[in-house]
C-alpha atoms as a PDB file:
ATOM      1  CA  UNK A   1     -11.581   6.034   8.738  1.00  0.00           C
ATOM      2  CA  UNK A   2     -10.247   9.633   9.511  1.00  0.00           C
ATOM      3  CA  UNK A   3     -12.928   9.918  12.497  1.00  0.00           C
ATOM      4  CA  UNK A   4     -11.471   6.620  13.940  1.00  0.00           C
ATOM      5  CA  UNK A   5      -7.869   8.347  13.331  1.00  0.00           C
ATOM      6  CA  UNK A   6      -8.835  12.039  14.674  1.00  0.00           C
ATOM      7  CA  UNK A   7     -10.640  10.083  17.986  1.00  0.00           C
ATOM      8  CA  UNK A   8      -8.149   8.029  19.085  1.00  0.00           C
ATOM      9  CA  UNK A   9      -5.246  10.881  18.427  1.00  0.00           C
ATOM     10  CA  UNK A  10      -7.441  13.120  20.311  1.00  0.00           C
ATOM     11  CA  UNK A  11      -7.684  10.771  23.678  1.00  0.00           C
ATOM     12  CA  UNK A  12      -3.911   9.606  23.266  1.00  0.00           C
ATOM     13  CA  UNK A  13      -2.154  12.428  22.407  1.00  0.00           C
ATOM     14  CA  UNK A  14       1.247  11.833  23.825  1.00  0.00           C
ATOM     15  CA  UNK A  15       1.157   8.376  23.124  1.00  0.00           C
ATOM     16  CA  UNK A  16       0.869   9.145  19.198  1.00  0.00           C
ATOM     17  CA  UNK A  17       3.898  11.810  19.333  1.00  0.00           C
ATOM     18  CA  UNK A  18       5.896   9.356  21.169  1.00  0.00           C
ATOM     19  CA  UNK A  19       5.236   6.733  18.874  1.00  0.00           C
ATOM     20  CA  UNK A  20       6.141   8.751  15.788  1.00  0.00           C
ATOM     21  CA  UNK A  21       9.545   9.324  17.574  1.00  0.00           C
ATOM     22  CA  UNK A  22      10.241   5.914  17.967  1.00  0.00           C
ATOM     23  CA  UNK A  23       9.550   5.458  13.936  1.00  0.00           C
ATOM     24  CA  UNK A  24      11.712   8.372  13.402  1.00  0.00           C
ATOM     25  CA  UNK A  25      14.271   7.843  15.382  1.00  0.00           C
ATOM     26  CA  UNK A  26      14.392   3.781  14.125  1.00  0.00           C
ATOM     27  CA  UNK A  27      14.361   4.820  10.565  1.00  0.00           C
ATOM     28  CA  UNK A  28      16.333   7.728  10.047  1.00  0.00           C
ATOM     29  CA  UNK A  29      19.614   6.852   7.993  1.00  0.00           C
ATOM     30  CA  UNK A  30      21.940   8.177  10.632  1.00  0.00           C
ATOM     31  CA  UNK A  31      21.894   8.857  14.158  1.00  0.00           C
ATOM     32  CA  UNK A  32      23.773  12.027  15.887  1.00  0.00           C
ATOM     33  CA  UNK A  33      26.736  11.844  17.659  1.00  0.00           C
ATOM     34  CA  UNK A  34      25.978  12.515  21.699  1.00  0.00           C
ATOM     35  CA  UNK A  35      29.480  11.798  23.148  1.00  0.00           C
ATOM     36  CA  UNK A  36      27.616   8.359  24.963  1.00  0.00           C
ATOM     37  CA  UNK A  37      29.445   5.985  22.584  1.00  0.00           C
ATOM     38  CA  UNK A  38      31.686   4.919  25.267  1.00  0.00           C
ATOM     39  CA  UNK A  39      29.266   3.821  27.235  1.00  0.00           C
ATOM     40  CA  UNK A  40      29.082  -0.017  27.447  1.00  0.00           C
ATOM     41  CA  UNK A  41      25.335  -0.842  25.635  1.00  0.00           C
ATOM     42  CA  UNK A  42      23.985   2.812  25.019  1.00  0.00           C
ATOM     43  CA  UNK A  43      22.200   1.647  22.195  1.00  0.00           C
ATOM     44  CA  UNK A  44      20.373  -0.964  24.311  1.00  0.00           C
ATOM     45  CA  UNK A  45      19.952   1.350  26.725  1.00  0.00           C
ATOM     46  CA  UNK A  46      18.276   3.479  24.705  1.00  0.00           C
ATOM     47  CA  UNK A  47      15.900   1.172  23.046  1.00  0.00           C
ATOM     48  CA  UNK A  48      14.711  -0.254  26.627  1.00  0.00           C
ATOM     49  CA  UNK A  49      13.975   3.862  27.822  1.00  0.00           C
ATOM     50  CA  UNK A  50      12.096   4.708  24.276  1.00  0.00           C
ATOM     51  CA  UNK A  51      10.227   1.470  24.696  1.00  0.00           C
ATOM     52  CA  UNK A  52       9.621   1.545  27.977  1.00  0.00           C
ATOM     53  CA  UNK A  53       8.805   5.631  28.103  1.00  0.00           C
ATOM     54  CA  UNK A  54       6.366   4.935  25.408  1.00  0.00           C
ATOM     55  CA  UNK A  55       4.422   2.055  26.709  1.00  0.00           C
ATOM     56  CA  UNK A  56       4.500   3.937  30.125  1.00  0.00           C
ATOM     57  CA  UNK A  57       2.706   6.709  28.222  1.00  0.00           C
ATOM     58  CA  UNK A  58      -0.269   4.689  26.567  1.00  0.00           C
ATOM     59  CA  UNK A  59      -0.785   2.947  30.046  1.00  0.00           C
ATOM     60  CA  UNK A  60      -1.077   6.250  31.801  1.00  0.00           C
ATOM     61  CA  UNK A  61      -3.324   7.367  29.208  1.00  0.00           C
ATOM     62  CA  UNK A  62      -5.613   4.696  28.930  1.00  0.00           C
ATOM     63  CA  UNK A  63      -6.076   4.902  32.732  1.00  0.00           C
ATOM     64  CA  UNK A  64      -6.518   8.779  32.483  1.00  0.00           C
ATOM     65  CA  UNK A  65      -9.155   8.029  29.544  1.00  0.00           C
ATOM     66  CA  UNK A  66     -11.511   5.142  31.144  1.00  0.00           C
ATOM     67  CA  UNK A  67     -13.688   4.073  33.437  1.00  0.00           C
ATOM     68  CA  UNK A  68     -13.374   0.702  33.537  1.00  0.00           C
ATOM     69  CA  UNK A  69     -10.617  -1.386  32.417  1.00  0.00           C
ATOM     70  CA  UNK A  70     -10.413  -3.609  29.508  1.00  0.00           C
ATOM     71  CA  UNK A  71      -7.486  -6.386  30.395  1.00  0.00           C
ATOM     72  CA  UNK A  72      -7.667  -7.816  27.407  1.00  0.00           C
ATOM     73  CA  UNK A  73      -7.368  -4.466  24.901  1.00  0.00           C
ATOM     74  CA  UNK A  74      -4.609  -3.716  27.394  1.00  0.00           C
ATOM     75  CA  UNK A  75      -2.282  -6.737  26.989  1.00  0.00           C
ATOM     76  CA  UNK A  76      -3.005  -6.249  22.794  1.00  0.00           C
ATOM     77  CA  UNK A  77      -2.206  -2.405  22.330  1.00  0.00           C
ATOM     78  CA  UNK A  78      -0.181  -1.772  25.783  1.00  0.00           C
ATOM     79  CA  UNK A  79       1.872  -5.020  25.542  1.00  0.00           C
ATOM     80  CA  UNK A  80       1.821  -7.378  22.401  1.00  0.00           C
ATOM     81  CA  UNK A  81       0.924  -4.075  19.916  1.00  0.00           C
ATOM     82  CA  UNK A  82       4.337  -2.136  21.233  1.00  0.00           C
ATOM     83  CA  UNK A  83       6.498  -5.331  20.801  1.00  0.00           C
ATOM     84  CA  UNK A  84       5.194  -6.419  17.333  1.00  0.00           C
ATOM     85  CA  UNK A  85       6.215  -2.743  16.677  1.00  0.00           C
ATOM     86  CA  UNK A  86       9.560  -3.072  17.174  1.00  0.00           C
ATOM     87  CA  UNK A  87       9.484  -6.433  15.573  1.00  0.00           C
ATOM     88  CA  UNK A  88       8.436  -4.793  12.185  1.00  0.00           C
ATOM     89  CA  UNK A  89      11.102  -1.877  13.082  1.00  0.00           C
ATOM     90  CA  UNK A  90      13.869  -3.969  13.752  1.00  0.00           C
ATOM     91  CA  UNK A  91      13.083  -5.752  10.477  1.00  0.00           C
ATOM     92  CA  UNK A  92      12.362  -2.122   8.576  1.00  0.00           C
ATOM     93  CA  UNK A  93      16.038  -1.366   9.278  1.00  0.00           C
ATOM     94  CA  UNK A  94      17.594  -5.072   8.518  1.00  0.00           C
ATOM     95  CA  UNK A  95      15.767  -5.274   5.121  1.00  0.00           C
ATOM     96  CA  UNK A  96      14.235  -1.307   3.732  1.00  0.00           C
ATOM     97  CA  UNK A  97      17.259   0.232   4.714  1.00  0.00           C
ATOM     98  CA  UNK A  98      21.157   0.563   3.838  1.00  0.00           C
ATOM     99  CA  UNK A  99      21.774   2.310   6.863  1.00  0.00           C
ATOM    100  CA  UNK A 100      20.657   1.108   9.884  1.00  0.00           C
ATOM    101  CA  UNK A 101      20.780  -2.724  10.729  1.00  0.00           C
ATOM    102  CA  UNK A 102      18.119  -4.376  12.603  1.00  0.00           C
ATOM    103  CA  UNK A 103      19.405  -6.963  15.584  1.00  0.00           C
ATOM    104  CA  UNK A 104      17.804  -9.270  18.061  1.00  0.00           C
ATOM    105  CA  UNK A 105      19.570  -8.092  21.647  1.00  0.00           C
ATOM    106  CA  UNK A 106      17.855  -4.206  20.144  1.00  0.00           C
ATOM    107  CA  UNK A 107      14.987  -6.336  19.804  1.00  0.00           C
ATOM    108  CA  UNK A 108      15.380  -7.883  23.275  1.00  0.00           C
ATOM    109  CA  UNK A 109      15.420  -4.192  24.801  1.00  0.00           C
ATOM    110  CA  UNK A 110      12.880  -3.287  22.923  1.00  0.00           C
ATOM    111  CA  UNK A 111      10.462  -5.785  24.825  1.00  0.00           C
ATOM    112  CA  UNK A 112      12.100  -5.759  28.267  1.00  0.00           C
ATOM    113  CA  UNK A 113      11.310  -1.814  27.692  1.00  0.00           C
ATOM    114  CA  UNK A 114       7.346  -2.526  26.660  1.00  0.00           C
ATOM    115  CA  UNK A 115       7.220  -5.346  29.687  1.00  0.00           C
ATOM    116  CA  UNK A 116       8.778  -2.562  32.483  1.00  0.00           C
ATOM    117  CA  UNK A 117       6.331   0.002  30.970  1.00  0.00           C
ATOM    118  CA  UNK A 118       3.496  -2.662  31.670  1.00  0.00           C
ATOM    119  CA  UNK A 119       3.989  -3.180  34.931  1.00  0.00           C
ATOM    120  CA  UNK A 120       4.475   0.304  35.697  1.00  0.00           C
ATOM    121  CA  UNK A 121       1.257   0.628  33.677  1.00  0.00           C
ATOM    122  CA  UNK A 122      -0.096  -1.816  36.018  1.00  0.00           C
ATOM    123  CA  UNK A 123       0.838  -0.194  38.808  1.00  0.00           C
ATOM    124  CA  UNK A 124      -1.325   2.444  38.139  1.00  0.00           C
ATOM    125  CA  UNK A 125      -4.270   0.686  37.395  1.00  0.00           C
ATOM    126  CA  UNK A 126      -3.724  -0.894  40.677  1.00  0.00           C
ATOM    127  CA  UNK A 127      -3.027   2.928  42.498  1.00  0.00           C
ATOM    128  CA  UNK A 128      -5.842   4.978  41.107  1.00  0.00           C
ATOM    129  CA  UNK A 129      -8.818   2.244  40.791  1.00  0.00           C
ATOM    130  CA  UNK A 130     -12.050   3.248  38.894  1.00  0.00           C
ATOM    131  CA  UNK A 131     -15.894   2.412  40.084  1.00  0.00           C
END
């Protein structure tokens, strides 16, 4: 089991530190004050960029990693994996924490994030093709 860990945290590197932020940050009982709260939707706002920084990473990544493409282990850890995340996140903070609150529209950002990362992602399958 470790060597399965240890492999995959050695070829994805950033993508593992940037999804332990995004469990951090979710879970943490209280969030610093950054002067943005008057900004209409911050909090959406910054859902969409961790979600959609993070996919971005494990796209670019996988691309820097392999050969040859694998659509379908793509759409499972690039896409659905990222969004069933925040799924279990979103419900983490409704119903494991007295803090935070877990809501759909965070939810909503969350996977408009992970669906802009993909087709970035896609993008640079299309860009740099392998033979």
């Amino acid at each position: 089991m470790w060597q399965f860990i240890k492999k995959y945290v050695r070829r994805y590197p950033l993508s593992v530190v940037f999804i332990f932020i995004v469990w951090v940050l979710s879970l943490m009982p209280f969030f610093p004050e950054t002067g943005l709260e008057g900004v209409p939707f911050i909090d959406k706002w910054t859902h969409f960029l961790m979600y959609g920084s993070t996919c971005t990473v494990i796209w670019w990544e996988y691309v820097r990693q392999h050969q040859k493409y694998d659509a379908k282990r793509l759409f499972t850890w690039a896409w659905l994996m990222p969004i069933i995340m925040s799924g279990v996140l979103e419900l983490l903070q409704e119903y494991a924490t007295t803090t935070r609150r877990g809501e759909w529209l965070d939810f909503m950002a969350n996977s408009t994030g992970v669906t802009i990362g993909a087709a970035i992602g896609i993008l640079l399958v299309v860009c740099y093709p392998r033979r």
